[in-house]
PDB file of N, CA and C in Angstrom:
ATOM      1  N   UNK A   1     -12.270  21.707  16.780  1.00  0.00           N
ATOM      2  CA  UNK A   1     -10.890  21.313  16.581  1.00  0.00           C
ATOM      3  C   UNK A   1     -10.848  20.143  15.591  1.00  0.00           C
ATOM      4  N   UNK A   2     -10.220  20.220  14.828  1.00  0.00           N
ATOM      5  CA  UNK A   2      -9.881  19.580  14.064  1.00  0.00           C
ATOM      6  C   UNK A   2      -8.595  18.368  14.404  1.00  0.00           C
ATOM      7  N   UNK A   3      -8.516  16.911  13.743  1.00  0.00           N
ATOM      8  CA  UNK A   3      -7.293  16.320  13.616  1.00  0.00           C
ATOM      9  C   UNK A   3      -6.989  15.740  12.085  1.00  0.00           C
ATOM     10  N   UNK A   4      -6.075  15.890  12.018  1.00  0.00           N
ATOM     11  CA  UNK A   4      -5.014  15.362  10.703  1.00  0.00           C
ATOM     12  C   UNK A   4      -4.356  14.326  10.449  1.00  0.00           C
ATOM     13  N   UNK A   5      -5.371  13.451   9.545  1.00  0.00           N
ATOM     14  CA  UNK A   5      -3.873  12.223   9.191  1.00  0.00           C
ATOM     15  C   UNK A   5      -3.601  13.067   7.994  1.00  0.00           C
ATOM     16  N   UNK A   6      -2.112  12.478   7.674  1.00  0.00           N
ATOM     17  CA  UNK A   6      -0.845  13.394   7.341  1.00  0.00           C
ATOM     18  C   UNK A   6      -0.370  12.008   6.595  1.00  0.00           C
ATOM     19  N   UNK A   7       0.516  12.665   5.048  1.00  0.00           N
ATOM     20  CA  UNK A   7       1.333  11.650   4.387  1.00  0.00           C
ATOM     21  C   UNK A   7       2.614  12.641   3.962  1.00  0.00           C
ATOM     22  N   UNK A   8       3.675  12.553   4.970  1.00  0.00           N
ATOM     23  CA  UNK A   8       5.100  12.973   4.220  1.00  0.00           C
ATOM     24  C   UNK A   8       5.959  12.584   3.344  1.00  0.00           C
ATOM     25  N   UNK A   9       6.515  13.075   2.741  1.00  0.00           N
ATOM     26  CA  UNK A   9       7.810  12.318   1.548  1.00  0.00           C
ATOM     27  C   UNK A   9       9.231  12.528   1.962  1.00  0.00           C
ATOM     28  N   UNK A  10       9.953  12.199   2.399  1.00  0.00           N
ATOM     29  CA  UNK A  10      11.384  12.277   2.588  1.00  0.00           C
ATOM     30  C   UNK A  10      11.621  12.754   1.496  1.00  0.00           C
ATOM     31  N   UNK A  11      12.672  13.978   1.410  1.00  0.00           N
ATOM     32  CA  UNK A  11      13.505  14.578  -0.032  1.00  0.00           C
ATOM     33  C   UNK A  11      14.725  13.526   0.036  1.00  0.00           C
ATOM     34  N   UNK A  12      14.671  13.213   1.387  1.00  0.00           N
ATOM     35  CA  UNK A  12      16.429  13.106   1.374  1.00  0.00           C
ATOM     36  C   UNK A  12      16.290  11.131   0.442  1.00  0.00           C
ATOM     37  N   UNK A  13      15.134  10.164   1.004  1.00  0.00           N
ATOM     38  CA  UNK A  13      15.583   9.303   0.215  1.00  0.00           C
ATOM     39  C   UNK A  13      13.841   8.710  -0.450  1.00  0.00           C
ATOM     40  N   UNK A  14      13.082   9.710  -0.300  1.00  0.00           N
ATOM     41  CA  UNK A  14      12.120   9.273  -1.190  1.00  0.00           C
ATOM     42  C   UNK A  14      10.609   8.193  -0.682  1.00  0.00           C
ATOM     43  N   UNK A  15      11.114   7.685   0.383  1.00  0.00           N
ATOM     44  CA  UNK A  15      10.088   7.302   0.984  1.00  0.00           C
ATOM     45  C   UNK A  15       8.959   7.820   2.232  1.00  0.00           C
ATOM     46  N   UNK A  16       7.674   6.898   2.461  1.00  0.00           N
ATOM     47  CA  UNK A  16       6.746   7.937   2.765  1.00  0.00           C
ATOM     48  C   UNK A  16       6.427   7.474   4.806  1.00  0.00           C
ATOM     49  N   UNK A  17       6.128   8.461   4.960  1.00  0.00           N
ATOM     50  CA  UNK A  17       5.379   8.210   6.195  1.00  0.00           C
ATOM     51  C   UNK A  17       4.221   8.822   6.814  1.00  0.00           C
ATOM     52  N   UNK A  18       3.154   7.727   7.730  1.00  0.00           N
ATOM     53  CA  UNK A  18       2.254   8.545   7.521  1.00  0.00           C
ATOM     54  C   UNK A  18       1.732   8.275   9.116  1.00  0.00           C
ATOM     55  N   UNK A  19       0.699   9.607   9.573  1.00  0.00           N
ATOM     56  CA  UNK A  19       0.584   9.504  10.944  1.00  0.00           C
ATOM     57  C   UNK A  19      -0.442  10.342  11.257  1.00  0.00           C
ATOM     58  N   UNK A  20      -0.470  10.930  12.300  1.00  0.00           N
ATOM     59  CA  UNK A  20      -1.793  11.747  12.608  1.00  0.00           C
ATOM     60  C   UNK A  20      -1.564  12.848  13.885  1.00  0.00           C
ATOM     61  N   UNK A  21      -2.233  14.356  13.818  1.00  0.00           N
ATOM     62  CA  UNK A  21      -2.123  15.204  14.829  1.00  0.00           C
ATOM     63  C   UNK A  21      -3.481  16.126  14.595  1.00  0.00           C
ATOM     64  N   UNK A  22      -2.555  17.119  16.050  1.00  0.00           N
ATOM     65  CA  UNK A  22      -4.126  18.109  15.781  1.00  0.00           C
ATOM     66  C   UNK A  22      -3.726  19.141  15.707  1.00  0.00           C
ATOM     67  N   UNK A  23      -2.222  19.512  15.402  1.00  0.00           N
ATOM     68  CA  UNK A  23      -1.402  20.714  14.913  1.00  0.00           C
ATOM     69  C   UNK A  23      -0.693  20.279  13.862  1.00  0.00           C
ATOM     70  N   UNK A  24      -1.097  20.328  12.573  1.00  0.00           N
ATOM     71  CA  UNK A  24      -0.178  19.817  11.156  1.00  0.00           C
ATOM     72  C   UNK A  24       0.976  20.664  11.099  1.00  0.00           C
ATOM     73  N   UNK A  25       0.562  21.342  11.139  1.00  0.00           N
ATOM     74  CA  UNK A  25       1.989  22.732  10.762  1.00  0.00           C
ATOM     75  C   UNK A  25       3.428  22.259  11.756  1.00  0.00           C
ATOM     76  N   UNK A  26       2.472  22.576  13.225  1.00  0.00           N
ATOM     77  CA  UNK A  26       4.247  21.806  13.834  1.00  0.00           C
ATOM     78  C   UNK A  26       4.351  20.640  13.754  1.00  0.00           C
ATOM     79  N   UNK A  27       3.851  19.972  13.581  1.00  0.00           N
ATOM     80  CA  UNK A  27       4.405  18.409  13.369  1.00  0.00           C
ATOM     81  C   UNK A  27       4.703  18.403  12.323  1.00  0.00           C
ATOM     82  N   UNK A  28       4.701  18.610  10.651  1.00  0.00           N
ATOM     83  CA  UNK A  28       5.575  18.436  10.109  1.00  0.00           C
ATOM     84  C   UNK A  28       6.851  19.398  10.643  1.00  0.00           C
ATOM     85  N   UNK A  29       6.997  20.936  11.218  1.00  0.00           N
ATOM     86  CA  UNK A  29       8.000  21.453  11.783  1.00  0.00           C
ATOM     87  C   UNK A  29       9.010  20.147  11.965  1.00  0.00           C
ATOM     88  N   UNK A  30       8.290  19.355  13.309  1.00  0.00           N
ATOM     89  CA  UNK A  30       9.071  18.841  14.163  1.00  0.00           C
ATOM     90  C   UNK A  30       9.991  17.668  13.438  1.00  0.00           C
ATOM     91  N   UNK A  31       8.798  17.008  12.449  1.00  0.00           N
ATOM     92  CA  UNK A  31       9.466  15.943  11.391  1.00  0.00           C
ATOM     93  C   UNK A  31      10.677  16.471  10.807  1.00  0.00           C
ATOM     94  N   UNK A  32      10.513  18.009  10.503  1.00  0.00           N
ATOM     95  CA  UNK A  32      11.781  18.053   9.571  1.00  0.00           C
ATOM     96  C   UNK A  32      12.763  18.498  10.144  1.00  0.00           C
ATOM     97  N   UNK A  33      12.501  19.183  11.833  1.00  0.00           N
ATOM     98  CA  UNK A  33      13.899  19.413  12.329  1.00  0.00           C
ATOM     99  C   UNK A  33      14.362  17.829  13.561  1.00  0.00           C
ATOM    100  N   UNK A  34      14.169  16.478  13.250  1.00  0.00           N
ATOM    101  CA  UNK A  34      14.400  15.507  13.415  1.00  0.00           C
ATOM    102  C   UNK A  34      13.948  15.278  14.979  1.00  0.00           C
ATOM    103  N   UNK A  35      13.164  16.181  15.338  1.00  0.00           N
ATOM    104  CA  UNK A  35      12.613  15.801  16.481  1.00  0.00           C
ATOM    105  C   UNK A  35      11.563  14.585  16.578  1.00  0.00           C
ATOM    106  N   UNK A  36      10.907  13.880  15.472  1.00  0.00           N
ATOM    107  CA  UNK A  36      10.449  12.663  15.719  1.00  0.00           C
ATOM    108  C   UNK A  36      11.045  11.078  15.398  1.00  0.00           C
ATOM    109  N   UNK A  37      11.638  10.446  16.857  1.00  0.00           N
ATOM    110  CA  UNK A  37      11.702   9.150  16.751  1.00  0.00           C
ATOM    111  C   UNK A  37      11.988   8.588  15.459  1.00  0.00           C
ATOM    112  N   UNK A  38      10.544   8.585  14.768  1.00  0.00           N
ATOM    113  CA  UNK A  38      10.582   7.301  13.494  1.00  0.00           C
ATOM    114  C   UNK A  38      10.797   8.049  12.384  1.00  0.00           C
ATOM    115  N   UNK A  39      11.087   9.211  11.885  1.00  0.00           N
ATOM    116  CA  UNK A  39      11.882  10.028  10.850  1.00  0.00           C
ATOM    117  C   UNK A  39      13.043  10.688  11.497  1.00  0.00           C
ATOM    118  N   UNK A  40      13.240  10.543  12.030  1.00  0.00           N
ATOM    119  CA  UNK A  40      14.658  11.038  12.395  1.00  0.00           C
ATOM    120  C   UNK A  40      16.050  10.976  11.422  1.00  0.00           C
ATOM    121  N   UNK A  41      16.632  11.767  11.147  1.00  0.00           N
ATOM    122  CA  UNK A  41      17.779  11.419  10.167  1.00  0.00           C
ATOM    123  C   UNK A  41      17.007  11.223   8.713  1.00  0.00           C
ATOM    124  N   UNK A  42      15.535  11.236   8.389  1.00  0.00           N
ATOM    125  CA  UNK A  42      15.296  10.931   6.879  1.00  0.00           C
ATOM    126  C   UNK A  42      14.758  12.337   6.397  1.00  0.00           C
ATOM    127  N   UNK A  43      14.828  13.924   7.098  1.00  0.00           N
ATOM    128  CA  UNK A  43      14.289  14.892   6.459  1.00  0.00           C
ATOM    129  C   UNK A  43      15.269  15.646   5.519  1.00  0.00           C
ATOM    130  N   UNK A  44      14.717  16.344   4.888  1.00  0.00           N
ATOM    131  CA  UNK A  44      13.430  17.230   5.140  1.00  0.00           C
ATOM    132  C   UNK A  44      12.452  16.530   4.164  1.00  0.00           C
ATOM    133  N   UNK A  45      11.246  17.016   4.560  1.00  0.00           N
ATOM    134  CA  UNK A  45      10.178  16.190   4.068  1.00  0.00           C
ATOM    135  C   UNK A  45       9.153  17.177   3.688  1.00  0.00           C
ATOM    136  N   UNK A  46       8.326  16.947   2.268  1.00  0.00           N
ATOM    137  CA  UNK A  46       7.146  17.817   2.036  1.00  0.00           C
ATOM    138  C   UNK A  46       6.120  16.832   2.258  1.00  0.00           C
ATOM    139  N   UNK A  47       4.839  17.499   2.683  1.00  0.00           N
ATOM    140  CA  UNK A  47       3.963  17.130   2.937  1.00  0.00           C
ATOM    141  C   UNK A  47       2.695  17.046   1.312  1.00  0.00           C
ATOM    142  N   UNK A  48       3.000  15.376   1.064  1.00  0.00           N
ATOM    143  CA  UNK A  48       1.839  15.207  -0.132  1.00  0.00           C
ATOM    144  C   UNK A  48       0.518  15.176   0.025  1.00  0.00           C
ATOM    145  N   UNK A  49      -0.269  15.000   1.773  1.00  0.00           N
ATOM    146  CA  UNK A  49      -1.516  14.689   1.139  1.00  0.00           C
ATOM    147  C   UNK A  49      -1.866  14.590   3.026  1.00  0.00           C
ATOM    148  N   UNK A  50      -3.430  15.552   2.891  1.00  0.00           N
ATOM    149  CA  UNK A  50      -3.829  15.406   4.502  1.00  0.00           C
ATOM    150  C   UNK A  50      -5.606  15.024   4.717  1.00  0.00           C
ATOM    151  N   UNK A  51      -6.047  14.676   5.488  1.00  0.00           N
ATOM    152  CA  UNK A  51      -7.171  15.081   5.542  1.00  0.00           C
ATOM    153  C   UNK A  51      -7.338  15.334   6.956  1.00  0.00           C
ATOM    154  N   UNK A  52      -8.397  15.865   6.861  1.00  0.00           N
ATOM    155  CA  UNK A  52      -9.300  16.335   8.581  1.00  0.00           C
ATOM    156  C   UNK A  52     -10.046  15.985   8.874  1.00  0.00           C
ATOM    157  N   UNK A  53     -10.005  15.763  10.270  1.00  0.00           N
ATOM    158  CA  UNK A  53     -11.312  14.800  11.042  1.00  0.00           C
ATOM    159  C   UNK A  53     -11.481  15.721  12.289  1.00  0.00           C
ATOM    160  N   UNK A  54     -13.110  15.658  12.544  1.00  0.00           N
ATOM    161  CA  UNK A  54     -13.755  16.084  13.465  1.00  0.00           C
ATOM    162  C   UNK A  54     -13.059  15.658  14.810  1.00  0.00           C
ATOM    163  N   UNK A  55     -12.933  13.841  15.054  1.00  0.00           N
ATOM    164  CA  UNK A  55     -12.596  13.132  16.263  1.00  0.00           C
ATOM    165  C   UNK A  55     -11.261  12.438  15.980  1.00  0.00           C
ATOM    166  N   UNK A  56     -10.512  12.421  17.161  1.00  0.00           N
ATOM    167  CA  UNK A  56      -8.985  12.158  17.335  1.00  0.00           C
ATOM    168  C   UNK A  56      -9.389  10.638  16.363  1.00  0.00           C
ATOM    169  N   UNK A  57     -10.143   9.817  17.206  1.00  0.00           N
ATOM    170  CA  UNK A  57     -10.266   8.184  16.955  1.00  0.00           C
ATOM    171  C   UNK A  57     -10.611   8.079  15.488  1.00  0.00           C
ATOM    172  N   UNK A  58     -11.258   8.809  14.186  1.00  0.00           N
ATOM    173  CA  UNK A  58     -11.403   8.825  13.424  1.00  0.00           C
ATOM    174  C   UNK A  58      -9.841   8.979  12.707  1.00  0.00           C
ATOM    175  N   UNK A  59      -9.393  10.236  13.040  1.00  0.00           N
ATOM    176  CA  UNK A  59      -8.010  10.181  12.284  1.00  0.00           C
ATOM    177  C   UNK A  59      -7.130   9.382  12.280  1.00  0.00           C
ATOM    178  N   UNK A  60      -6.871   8.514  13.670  1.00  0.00           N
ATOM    179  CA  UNK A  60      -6.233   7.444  13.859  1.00  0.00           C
ATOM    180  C   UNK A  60      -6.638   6.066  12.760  1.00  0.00           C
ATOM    181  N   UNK A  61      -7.852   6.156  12.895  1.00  0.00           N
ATOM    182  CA  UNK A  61      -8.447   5.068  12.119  1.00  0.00           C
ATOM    183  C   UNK A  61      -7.848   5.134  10.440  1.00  0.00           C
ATOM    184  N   UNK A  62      -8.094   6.489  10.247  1.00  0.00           N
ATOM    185  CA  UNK A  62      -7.967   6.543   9.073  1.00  0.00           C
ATOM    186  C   UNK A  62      -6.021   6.652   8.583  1.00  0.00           C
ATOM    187  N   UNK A  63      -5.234   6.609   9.725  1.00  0.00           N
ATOM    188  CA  UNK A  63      -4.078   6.346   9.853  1.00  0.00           C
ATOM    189  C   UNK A  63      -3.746   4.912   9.968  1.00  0.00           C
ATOM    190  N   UNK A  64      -4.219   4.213  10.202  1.00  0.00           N
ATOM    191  CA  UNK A  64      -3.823   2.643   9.965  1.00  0.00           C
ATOM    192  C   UNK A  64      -4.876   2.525   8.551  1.00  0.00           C
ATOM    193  N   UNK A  65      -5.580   2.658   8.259  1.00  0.00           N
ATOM    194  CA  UNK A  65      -6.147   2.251   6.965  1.00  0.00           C
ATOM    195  C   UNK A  65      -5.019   2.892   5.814  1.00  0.00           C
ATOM    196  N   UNK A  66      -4.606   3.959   5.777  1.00  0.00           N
ATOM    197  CA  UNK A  66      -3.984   4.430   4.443  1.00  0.00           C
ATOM    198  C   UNK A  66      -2.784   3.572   4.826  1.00  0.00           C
ATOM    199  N   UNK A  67      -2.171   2.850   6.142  1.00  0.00           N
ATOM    200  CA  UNK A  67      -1.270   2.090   6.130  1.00  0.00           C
ATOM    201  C   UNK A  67      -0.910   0.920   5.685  1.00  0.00           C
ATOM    202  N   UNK A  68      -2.527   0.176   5.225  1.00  0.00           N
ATOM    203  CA  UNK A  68      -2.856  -0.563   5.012  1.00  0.00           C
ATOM    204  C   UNK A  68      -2.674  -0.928   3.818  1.00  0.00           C
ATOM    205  N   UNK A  69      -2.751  -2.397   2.908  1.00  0.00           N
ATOM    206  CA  UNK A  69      -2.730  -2.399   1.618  1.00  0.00           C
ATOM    207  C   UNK A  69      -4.159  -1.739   0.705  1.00  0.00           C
ATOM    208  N   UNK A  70      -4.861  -1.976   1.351  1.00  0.00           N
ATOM    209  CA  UNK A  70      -6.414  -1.276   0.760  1.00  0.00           C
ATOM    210  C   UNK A  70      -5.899   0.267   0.591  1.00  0.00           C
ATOM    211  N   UNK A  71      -5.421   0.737   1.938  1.00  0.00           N
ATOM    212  CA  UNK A  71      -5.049   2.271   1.871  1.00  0.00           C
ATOM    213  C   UNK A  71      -3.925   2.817   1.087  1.00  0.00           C
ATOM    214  N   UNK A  72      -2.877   1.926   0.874  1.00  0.00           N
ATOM    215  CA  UNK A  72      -2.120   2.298  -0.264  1.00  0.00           C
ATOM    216  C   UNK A  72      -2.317   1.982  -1.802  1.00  0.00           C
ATOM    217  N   UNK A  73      -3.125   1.268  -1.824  1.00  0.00           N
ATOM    218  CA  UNK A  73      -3.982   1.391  -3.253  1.00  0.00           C
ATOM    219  C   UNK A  73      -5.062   2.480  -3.331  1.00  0.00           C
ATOM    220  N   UNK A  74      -5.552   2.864  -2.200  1.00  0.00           N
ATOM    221  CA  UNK A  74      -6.420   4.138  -2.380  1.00  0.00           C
ATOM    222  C   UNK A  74      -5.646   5.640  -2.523  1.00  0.00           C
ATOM    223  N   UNK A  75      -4.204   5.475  -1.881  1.00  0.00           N
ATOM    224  CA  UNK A  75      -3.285   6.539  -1.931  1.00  0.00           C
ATOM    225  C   UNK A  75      -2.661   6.504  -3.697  1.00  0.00           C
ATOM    226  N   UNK A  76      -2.481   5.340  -4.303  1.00  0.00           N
ATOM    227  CA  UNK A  76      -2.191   5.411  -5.231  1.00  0.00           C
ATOM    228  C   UNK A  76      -2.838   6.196  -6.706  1.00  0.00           C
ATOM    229  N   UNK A  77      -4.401   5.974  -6.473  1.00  0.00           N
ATOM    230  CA  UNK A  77      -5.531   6.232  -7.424  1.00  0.00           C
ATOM    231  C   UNK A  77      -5.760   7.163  -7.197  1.00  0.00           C
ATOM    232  N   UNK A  78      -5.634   7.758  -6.082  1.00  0.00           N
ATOM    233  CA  UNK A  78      -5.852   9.333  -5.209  1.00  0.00           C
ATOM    234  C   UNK A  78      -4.907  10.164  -6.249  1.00  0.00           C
ATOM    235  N   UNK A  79      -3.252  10.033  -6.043  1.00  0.00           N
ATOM    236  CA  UNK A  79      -2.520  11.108  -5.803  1.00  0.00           C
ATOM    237  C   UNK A  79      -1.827  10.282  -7.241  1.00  0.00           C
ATOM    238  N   UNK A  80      -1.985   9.040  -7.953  1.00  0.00           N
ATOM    239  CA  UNK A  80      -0.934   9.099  -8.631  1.00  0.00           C
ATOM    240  C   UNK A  80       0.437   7.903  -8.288  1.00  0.00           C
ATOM    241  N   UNK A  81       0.832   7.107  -8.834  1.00  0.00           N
ATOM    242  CA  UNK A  81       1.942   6.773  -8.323  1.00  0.00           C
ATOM    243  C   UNK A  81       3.085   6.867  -8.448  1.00  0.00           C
ATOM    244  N   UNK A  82       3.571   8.626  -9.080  1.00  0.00           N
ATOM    245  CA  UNK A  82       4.716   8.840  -8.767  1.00  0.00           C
ATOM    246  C   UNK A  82       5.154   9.807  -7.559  1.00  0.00           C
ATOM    247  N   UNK A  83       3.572   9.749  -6.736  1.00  0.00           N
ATOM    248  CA  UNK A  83       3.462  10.467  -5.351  1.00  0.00           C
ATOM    249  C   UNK A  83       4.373   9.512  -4.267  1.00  0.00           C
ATOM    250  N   UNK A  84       4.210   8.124  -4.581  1.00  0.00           N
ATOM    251  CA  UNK A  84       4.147   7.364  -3.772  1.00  0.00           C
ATOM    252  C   UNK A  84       5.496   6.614  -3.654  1.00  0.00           C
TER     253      UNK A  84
END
């Protein structure tokens, strides 16, 4: 089994959010039909950028790091910064 940190884009105003699961597909689902809390009211949202991890605690980890300023300079050089 696999887990996913995950980076979405709001269409509706352009900014990003980022988080982690072990079903990508419905969780962005759920993001865009406003079933999560902290996007709620900001979808629909495409999904820019994922990776996969073996262990839950790894993906998490790697979910506060891309949160991070180190991690949004690594998201930047990654994808570009008109991803971001």
């Amino acid at each position: 089994m696999f887990y996913y940190t995950y980076i979405l884009k709001s269409k509706k105003d352009g900014k990003i959010y980022t988080g982690y699961t072990k079903d990508l597909r419905k969780r962005l689902d759920q993001h865009n039909k406003g079933l999560s809390t902290y996007t709620k009211g900001r979808g629909p949202f495409i999904l820019i950028y994922y990776e996969g991890c073996l262990l839950e605690d790894k993906a998490r980890s790697r979910e506060l790091f891309l949160k991070s300023g180190m991690g949004k300079r690594y998201l930047k050089n990654r994808l570009g910064a008109s991803y971001l």
